[in-house]
N, C-alpha and C. Protein backbone atom coordinates (compact mmCIF):
# COMPACT_ATOMS: atom_id res chain seq x y z
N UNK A 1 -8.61 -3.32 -18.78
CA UNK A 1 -9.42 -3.05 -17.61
C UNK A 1 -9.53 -1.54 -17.44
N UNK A 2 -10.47 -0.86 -16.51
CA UNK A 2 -10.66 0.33 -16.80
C UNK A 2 -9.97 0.83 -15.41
N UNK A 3 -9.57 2.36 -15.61
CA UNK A 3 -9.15 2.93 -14.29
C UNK A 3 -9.44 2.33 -13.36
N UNK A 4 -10.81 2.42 -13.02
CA UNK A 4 -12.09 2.65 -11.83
C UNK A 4 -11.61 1.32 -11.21
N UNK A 5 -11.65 -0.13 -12.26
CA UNK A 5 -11.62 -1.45 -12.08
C UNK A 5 -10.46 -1.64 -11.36
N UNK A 6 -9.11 -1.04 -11.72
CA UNK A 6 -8.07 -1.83 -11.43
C UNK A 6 -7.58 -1.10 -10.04
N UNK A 7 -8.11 0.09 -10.18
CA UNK A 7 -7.84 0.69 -8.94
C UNK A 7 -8.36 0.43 -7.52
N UNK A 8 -9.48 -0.28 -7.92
CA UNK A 8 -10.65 -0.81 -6.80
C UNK A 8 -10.08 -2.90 -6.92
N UNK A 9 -9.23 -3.14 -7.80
CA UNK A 9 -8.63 -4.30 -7.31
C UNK A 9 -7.54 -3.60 -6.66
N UNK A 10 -7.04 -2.82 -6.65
CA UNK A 10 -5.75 -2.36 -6.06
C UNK A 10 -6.39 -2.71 -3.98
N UNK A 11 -7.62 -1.97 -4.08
CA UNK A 11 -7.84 -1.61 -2.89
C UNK A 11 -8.21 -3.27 -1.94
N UNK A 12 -9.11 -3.67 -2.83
CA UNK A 12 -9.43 -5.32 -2.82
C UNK A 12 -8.05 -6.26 -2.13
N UNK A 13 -7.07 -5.95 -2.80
CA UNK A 13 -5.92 -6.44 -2.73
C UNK A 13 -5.22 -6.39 -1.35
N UNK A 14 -4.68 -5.13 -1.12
CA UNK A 14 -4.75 -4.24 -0.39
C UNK A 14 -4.94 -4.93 1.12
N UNK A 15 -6.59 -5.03 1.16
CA UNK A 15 -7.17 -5.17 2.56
C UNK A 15 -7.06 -6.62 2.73
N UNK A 16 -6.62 -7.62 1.51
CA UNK A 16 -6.50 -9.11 2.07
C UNK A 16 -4.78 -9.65 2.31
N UNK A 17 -4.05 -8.40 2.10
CA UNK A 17 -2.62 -8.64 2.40
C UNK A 17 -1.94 -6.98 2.43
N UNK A 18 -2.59 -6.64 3.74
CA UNK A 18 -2.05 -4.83 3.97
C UNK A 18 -0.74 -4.71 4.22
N UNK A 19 0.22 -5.18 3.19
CA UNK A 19 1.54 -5.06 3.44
C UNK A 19 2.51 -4.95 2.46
N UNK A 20 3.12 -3.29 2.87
CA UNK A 20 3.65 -2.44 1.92
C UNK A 20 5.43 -2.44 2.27
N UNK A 21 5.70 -1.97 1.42
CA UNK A 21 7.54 -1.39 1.95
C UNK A 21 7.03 0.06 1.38
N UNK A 22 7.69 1.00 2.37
CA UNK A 22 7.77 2.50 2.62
C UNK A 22 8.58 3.16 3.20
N UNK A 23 9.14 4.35 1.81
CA UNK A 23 10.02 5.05 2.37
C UNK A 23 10.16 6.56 2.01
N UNK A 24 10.91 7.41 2.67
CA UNK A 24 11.08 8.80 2.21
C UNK A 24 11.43 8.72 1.09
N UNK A 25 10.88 10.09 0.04
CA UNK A 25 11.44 10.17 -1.34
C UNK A 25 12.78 11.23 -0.68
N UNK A 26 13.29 11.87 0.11
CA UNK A 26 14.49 12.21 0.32
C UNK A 26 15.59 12.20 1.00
N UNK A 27 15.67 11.16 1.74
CA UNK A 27 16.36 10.28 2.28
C UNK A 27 17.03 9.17 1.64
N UNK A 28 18.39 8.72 1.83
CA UNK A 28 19.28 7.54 1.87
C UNK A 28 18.82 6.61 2.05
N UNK A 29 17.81 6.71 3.39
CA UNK A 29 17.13 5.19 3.95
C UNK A 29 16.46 4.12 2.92
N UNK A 30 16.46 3.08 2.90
CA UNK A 30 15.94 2.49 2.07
C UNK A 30 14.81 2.17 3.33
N UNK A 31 13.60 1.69 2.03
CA UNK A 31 11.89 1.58 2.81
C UNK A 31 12.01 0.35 3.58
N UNK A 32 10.67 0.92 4.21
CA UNK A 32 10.62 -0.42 5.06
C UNK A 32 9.15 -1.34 5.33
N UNK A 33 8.79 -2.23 5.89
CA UNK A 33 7.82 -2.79 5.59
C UNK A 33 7.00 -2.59 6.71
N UNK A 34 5.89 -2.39 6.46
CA UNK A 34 4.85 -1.46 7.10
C UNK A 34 3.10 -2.14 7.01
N UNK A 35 2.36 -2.07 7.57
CA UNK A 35 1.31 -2.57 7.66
C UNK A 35 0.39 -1.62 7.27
N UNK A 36 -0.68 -1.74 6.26
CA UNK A 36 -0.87 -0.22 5.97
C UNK A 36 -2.61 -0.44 6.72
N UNK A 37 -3.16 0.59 6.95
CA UNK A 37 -4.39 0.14 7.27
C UNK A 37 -5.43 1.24 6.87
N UNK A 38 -6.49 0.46 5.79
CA UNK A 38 -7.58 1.20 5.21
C UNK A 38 -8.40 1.62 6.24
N UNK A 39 -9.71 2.46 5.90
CA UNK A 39 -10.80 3.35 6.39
C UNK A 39 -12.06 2.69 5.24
N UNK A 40 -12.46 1.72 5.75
CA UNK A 40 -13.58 1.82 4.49
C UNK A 40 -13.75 1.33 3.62
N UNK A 41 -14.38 2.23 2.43
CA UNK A 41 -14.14 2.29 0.86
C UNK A 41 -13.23 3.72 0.26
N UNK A 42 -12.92 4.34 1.70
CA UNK A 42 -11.53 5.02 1.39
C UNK A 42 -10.42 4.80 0.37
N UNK A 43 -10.22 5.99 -0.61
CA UNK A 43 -9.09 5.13 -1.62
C UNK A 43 -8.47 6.60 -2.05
N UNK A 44 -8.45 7.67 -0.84
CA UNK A 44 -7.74 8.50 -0.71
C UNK A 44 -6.44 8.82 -0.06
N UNK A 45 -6.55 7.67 1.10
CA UNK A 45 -5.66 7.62 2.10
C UNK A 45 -5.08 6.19 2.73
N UNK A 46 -4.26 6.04 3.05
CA UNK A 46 -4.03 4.52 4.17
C UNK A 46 -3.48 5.18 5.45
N UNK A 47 -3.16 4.34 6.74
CA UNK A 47 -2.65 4.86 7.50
C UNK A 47 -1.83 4.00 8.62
N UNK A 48 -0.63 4.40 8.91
CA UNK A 48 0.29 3.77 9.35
C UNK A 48 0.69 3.88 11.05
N UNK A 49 0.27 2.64 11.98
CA UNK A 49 0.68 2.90 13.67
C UNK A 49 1.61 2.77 13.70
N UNK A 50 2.70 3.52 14.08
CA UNK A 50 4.61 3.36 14.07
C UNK A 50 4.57 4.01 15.42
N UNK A 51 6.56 3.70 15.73
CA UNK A 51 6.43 4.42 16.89
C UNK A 51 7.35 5.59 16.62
N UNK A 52 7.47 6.93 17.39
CA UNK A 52 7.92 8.36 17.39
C UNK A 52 8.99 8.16 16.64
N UNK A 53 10.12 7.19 17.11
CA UNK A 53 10.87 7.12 17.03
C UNK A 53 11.34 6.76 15.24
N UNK A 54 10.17 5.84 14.84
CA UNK A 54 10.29 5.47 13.40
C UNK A 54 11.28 6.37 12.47
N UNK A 55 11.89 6.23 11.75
CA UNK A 55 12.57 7.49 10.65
C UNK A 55 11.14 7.66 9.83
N UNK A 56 10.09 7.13 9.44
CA UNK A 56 9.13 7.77 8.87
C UNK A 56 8.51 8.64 9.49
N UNK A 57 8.82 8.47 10.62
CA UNK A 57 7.87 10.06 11.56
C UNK A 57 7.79 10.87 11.30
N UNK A 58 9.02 11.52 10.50
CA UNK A 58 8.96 12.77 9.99
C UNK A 58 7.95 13.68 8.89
N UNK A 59 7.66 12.58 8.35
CA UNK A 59 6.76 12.78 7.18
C UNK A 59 7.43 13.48 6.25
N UNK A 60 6.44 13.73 5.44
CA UNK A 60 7.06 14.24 3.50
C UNK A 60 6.54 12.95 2.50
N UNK A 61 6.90 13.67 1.91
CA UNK A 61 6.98 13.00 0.38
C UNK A 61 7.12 11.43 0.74
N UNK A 62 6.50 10.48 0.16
CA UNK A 62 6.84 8.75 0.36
C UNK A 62 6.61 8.10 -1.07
N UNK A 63 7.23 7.07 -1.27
CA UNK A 63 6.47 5.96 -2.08
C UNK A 63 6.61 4.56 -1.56
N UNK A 64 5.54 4.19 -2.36
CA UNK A 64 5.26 2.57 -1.20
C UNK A 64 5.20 1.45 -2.23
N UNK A 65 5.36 0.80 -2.17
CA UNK A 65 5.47 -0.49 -2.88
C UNK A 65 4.90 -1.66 -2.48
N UNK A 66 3.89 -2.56 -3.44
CA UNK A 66 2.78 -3.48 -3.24
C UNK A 66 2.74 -4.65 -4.09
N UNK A 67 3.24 -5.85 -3.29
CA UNK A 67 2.22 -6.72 -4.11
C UNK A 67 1.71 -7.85 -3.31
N UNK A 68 0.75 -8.13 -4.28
CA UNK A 68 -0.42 -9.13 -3.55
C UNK A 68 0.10 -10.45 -3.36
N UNK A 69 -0.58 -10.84 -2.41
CA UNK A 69 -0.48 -12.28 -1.86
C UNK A 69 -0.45 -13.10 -2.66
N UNK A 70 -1.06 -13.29 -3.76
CA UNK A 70 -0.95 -14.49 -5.10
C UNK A 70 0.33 -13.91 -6.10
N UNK A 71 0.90 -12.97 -5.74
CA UNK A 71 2.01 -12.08 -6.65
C UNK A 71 1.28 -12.11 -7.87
N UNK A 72 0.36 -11.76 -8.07
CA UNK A 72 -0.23 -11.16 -9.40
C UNK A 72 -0.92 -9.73 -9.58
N UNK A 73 -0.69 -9.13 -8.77
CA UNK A 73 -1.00 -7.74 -8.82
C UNK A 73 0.37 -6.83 -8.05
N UNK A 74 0.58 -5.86 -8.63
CA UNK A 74 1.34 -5.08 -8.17
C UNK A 74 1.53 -3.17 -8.29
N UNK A 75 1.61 -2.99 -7.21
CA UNK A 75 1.95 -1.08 -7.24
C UNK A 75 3.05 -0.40 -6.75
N UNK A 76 2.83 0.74 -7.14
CA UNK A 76 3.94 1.93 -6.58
C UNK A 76 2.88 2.88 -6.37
N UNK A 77 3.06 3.46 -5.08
CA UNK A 77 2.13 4.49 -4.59
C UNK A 77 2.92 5.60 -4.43
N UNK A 78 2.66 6.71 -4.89
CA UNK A 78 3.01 7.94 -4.60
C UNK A 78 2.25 9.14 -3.24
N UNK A 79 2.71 9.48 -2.04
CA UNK A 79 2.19 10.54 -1.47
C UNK A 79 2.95 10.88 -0.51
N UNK A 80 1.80 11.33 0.55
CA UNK A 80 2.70 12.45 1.79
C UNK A 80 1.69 11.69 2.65
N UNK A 81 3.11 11.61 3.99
CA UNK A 81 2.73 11.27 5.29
C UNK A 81 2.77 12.38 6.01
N UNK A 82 1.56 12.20 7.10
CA UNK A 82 1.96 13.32 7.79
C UNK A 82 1.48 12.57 9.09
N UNK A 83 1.80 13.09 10.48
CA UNK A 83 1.03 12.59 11.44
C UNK A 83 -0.50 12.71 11.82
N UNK A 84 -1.56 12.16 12.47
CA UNK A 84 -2.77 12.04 12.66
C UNK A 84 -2.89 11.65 14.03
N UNK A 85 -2.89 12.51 14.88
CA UNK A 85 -3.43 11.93 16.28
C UNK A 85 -4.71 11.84 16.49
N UNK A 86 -6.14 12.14 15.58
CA UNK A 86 -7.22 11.80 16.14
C UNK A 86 -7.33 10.72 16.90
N UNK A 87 -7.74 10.92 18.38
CA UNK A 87 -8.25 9.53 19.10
C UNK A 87 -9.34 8.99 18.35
N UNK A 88 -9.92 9.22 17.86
CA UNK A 88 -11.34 8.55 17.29
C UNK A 88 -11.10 7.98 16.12
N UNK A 89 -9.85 8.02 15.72
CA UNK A 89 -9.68 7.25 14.50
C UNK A 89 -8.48 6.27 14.91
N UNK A 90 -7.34 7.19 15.86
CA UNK A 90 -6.95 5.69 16.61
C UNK A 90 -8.19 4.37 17.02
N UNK A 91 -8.94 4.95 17.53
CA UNK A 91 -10.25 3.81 18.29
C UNK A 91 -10.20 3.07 17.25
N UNK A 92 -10.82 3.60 15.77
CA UNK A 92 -11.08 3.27 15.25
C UNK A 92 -10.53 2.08 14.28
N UNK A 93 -9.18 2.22 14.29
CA UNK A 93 -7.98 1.45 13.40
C UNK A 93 -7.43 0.98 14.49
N UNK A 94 -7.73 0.59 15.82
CA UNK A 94 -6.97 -0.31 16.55
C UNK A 94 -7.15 -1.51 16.54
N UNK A 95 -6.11 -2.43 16.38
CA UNK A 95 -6.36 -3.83 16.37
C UNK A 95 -5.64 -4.62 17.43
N UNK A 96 -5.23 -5.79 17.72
CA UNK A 96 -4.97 -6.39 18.42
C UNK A 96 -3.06 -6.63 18.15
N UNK A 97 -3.32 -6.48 16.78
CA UNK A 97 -2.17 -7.20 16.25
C UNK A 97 -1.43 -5.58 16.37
N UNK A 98 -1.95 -4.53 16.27
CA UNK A 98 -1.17 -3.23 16.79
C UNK A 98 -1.00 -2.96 18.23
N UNK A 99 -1.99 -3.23 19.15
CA UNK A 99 -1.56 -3.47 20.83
C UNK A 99 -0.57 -4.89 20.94
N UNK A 100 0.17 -5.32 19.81
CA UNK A 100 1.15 -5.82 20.13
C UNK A 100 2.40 -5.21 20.11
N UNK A 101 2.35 -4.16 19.41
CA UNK A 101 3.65 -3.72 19.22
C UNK A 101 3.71 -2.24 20.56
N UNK A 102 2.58 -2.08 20.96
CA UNK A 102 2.23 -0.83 21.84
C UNK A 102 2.04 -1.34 23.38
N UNK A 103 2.65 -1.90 24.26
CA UNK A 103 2.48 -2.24 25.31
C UNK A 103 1.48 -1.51 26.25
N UNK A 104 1.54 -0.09 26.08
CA UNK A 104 0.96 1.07 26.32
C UNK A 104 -0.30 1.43 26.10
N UNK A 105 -0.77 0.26 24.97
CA UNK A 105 -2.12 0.59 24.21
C UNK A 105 -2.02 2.18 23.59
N UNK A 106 -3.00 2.06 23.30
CA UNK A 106 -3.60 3.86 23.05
C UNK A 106 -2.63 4.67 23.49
N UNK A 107 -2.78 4.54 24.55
CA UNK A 107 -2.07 5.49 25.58
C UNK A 107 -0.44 6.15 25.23
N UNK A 108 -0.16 4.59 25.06
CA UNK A 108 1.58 4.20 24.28
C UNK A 108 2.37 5.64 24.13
N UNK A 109 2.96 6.02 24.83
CA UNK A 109 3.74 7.51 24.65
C UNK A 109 4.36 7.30 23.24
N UNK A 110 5.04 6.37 22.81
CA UNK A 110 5.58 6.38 21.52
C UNK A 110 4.71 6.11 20.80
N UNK A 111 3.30 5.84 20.84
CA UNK A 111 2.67 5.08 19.40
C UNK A 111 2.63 6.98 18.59
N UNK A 112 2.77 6.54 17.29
CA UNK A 112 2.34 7.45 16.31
C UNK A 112 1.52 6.91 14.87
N UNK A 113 0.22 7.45 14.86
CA UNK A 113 -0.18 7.29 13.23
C UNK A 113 0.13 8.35 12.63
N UNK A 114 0.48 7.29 11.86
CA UNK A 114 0.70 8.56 10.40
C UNK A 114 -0.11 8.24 9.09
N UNK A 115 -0.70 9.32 8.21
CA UNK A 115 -1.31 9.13 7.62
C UNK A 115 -0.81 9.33 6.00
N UNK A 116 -1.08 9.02 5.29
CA UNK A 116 -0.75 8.34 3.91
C UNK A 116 -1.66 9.35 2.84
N UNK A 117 -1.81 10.12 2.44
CA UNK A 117 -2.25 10.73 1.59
C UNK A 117 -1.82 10.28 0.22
N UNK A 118 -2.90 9.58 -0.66
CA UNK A 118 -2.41 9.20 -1.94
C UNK A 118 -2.31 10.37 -2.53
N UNK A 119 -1.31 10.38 -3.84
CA UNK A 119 -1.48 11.29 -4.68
C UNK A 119 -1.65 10.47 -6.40
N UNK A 120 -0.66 9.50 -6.41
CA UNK A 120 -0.69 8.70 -7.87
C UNK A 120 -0.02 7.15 -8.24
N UNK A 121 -0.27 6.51 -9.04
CA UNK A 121 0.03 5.17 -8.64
C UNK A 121 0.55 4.49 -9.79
N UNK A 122 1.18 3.16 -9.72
CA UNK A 122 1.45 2.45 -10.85
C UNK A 122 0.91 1.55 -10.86
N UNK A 123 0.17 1.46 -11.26
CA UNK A 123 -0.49 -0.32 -10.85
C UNK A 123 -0.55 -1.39 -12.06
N UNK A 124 -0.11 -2.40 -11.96
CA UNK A 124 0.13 -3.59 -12.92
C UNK A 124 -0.94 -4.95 -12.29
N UNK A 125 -1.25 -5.75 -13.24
CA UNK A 125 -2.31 -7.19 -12.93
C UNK A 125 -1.25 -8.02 -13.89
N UNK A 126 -0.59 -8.94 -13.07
CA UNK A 126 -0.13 -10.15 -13.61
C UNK A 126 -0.98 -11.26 -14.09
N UNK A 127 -2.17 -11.09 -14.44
CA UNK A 127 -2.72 -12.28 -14.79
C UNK A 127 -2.81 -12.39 -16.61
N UNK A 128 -1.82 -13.45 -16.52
CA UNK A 128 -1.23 -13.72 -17.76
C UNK A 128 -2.40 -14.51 -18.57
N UNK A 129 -3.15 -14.10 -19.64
CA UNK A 129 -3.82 -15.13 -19.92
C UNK A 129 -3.66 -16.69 -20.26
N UNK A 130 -4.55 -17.58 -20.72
CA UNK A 130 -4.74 -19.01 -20.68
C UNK A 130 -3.06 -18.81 -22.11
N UNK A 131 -4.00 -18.66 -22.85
CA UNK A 131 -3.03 -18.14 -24.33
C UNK A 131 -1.14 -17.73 -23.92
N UNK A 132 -1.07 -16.94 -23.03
CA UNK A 132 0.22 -16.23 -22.85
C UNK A 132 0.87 -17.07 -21.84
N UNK A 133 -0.28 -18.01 -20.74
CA UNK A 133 0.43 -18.95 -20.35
C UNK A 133 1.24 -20.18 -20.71
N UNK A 134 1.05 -20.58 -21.69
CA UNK A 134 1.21 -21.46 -22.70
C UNK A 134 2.46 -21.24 -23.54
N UNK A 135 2.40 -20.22 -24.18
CA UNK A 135 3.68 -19.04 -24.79
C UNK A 135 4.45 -19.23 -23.63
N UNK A 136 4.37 -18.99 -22.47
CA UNK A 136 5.47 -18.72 -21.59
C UNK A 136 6.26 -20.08 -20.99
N UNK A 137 5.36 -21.30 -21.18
CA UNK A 137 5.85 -22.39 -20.83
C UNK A 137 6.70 -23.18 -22.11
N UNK A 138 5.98 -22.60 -23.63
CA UNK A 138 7.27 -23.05 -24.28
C UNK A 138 7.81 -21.86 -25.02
N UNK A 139 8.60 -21.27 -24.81
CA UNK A 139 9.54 -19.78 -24.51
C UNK A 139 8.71 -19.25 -25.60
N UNK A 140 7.35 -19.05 -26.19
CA UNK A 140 6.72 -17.84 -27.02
C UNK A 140 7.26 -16.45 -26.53
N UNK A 141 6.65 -15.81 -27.57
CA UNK A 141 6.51 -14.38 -27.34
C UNK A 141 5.19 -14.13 -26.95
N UNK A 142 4.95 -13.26 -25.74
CA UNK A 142 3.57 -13.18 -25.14
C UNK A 142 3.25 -11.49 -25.76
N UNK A 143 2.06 -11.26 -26.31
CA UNK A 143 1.71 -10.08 -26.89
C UNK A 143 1.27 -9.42 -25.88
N UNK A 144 1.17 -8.28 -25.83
CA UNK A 144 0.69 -7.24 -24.63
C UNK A 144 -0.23 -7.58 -24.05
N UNK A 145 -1.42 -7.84 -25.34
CA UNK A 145 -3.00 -8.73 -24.78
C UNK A 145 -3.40 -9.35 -24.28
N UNK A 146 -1.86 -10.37 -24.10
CA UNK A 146 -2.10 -11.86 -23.47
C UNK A 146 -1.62 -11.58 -21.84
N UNK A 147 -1.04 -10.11 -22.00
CA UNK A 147 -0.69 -9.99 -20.30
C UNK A 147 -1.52 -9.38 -19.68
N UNK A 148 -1.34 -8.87 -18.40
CA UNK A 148 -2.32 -8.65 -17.53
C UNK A 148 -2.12 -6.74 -17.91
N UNK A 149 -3.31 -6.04 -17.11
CA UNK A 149 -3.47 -4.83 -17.44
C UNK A 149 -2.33 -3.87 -16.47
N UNK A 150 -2.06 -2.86 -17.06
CA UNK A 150 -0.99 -1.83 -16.46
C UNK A 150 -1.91 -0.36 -16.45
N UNK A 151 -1.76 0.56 -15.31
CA UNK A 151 -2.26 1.98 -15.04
C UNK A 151 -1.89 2.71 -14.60
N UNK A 152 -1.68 4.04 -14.91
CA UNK A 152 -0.64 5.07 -14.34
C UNK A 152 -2.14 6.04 -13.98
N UNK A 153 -2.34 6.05 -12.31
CA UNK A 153 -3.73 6.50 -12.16
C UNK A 153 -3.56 8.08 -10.84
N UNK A 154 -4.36 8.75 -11.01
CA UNK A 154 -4.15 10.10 -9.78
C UNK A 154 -5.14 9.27 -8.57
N UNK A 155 -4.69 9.31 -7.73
CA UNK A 155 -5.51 9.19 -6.46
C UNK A 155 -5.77 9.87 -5.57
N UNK A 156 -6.92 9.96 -4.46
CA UNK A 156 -7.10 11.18 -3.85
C UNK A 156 -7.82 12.13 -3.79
């Protein structure tokens, strides 16, 4: 599959199950699971409603970890969070299922977005072909061909 392709299933993916684990690259903390939320056909950025208090607040360096709802696609995202208070893009990325966690709405003294700046990715497609499925049900050896596609891609 080509860059362009797998990266734009990445995004596909993505918006029908927006749910990542994320954490500092320099911190102890281990990540945590996070709701990520696109802009679009944006595939520069995601962006995250947390509250102040979050340990991701701080921003820096992150990587995030993905996989899809059918577990046949999967990533590692590389970038930097930083905070984003535009109101007009709060408006814009507010949902219902985030005025649940914000009693406050908008307003919410603790709500914080933070924003997700991609920089580079790992992305894998588990779709094993007809052939490699077969191999795998009676213990074959599955050839590279017969597995799904792998990409080490810059984003951003």
């Amino acid at each position: 599959m080509a860059e362009r392709a797998i990266i734009d299933r990445f995004f596909r993916e993505l918006k029908h199950s927006p749910f990542v684990m994320i954490g500092l690259d320099d911190t102890p903390d281990h990540s945590q699971p996070m709701t990520a939320q696109t802009l679009g056909d944006r595939q520069d950025a995601l962006w995250f409603f947390m509250a102040k208090d979050n340990r991701l607040a701080i921003g820096g360096a992150a990587m995030a970890q993905f996989m899809s709802k059918g577990h046949d696609f999967f990533a590692c995202v590389h970038g930097r969070l930083s905070a984003d208070q535009d109101p007009a893009l709060i408006d814009r990325l507010w949902s219902k299922q985030t005025e649940a966690w914000f009693p406050g709405g908008k307003q919410d003294p603790q709500l914080l977005l933070l924003r997700y700046d991609l920089e580079s990715a790992e992305l894998w497609e588990g779709d094993v072909s007809l052939t490699g499925q077969v191999k795998m049900l009676f213990g074959g050896t599955i050839k590279p061909s017969e597995a799904g596609d792998h990409a080490e891609v810059r984003l951003g």
